[in-house]
N, C-alpha and C. Protein backbone atom coordinates (compact mmCIF):
# COMPACT_ATOMS: atom_id res chain seq x y z
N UNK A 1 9.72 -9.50 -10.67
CA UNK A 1 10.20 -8.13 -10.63
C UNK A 1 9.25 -7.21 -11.38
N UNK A 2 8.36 -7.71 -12.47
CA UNK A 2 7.80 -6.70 -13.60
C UNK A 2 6.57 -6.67 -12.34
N UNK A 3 6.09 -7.28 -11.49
CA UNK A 3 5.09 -7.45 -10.71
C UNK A 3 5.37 -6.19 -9.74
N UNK A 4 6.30 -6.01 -9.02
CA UNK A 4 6.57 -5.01 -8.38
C UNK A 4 6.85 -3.42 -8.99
N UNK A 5 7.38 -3.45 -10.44
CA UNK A 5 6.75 -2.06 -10.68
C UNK A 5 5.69 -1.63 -11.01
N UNK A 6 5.10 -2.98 -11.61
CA UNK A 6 3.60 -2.28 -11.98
C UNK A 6 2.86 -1.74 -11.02
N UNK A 7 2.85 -2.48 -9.33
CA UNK A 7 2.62 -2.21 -8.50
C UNK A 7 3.44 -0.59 -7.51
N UNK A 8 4.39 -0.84 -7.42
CA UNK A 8 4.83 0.45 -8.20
C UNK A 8 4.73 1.81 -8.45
N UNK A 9 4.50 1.54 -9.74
CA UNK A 9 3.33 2.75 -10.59
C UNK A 9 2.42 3.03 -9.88
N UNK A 10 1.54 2.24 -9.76
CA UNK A 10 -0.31 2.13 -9.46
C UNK A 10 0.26 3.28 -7.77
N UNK A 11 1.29 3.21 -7.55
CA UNK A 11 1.46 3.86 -5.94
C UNK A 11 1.54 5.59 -6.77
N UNK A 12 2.22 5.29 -7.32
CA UNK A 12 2.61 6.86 -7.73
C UNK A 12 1.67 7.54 -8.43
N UNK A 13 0.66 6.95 -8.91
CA UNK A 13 -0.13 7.25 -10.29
C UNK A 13 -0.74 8.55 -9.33
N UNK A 14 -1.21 9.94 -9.96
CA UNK A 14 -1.98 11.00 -9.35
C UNK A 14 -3.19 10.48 -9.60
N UNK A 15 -3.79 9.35 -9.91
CA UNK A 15 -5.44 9.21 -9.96
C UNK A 15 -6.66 9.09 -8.48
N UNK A 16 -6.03 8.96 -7.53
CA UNK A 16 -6.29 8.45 -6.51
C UNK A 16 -5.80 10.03 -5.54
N UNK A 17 -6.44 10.34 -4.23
CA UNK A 17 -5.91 11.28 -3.51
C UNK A 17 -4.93 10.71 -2.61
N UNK A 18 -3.79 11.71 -2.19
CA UNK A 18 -2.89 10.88 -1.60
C UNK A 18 -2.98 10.71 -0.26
N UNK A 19 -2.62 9.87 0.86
CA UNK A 19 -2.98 9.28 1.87
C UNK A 19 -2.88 11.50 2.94
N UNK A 20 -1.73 11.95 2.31
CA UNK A 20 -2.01 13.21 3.64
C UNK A 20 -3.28 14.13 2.99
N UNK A 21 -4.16 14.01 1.77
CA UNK A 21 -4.87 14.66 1.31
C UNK A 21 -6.39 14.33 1.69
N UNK A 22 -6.35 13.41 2.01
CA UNK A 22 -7.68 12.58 3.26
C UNK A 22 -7.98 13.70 4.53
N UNK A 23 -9.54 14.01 4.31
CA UNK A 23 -9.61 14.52 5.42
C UNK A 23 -9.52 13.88 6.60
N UNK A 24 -10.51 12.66 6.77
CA UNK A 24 -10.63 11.76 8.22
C UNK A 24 -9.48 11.72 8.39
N UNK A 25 -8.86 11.85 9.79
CA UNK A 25 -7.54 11.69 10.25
C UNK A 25 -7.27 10.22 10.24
N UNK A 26 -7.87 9.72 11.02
CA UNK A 26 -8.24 8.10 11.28
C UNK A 26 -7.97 7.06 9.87
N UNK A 27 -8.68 7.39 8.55
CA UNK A 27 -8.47 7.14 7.34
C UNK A 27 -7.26 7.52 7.24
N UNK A 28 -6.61 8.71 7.07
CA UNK A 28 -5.26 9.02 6.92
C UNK A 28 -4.48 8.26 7.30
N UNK A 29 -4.37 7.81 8.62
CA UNK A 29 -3.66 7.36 9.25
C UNK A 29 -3.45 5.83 9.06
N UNK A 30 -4.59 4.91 8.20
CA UNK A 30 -4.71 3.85 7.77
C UNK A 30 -4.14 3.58 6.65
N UNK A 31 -4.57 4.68 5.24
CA UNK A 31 -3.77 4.92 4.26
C UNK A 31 -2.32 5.30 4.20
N UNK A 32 -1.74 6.02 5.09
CA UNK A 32 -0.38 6.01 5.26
C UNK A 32 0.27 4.73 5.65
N UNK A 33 -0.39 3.99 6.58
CA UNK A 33 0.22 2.69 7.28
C UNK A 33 0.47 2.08 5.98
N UNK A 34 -0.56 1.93 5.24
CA UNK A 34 -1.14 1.34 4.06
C UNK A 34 0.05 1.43 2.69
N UNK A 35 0.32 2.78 2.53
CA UNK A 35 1.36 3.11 2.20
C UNK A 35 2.75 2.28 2.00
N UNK A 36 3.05 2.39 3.62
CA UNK A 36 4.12 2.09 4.04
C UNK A 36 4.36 0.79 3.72
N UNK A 37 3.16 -0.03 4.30
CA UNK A 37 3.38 -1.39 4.42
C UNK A 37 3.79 -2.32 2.66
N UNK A 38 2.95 -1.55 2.13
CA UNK A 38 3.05 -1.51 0.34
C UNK A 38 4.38 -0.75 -0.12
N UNK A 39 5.23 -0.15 0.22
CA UNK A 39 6.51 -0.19 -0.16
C UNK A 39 7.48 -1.09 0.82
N UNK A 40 7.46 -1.90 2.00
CA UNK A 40 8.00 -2.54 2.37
C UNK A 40 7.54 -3.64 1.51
N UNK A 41 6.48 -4.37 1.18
CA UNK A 41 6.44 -5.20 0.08
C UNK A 41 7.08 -5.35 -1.03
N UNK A 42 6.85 -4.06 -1.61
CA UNK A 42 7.72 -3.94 -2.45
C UNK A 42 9.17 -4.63 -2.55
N UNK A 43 9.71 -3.63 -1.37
CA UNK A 43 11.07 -3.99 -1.20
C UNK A 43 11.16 -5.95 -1.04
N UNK A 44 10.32 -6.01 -0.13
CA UNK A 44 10.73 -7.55 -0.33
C UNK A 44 10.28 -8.32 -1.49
N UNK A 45 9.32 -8.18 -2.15
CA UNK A 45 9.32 -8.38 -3.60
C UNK A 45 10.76 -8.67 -4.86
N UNK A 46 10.92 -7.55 -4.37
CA UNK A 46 12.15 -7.34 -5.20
C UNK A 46 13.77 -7.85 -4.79
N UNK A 47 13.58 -8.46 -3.65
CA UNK A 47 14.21 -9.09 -3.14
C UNK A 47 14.02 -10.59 -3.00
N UNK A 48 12.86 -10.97 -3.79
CA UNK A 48 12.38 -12.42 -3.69
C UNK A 48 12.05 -13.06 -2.40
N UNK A 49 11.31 -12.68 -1.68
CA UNK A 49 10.91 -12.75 -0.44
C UNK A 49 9.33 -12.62 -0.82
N UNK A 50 8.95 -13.95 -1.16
CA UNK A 50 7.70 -14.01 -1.66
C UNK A 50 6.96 -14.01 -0.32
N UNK A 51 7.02 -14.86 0.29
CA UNK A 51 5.68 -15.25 1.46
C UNK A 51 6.02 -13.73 2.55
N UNK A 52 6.98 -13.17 2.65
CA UNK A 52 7.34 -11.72 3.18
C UNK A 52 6.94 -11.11 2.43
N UNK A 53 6.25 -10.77 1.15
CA UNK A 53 5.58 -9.73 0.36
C UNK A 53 4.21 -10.09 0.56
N UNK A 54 3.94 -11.03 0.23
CA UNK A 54 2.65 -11.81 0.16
C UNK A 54 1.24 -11.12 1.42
N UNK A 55 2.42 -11.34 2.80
CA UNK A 55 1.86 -10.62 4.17
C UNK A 55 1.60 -9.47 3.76
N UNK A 56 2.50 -8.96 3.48
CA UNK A 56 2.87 -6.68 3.62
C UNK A 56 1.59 -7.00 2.57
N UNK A 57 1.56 -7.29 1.38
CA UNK A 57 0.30 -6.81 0.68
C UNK A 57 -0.53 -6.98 1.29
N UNK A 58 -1.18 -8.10 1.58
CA UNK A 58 -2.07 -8.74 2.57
C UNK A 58 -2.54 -7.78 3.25
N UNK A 59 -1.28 -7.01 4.38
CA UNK A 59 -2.36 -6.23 5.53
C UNK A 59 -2.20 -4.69 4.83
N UNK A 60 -1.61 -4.63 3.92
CA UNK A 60 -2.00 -3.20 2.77
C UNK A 60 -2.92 -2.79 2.41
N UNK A 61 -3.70 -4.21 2.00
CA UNK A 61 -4.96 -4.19 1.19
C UNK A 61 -6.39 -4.43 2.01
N UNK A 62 -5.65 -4.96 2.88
CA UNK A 62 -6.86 -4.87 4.41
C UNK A 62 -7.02 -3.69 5.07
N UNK A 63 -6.00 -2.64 5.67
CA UNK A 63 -6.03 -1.58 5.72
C UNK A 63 -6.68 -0.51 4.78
N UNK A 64 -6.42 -0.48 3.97
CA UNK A 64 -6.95 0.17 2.59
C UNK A 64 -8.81 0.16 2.72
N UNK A 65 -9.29 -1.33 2.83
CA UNK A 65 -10.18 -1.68 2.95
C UNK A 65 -11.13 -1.10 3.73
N UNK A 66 -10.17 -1.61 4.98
CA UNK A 66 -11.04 -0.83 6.42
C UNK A 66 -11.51 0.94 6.16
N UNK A 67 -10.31 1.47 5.45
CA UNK A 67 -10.48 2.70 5.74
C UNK A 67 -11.17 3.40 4.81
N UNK A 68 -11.87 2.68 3.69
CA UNK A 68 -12.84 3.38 2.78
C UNK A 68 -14.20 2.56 3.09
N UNK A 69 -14.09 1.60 3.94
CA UNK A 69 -15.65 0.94 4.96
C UNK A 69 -16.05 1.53 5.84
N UNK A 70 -14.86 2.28 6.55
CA UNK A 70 -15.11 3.41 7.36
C UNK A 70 -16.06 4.40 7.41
């Protein structure tokens, strides 16, 4: 559980621009998925649904990826 707020935080923190503040639309549109998919983790996180969090981070952090390789 302490795993999922820290993670969490790190979503909310203002250090980072936020996924609608991206100009590339395309990026935007990766970072929002990105978003999303990282609070559905969450949720299953916190629900103990490890190998169901495990994924959502997984293609969170792949997304994320793609869209600053971009």
């Amino acid at each position: 559980m302490a795993r999922a707020h820290t993670l969490l935080d790190g979503l909310t923190k203002k250090e980072t621009k936020p996924a609608n503040e991206v100009s590339d639309s395309e990026e935007r549109s990766q970072l929002l998925r990105a978003e999303c998919l990282m609070r559905e983790a969450l949720d299953e996180d916190r629900e103990d649904n490890r190998e169901e969090a495990l994924e959502l981070y997984t293609q969170a952090i792949t997304l994320c990826i793609e869209a600053v390789n971009n």
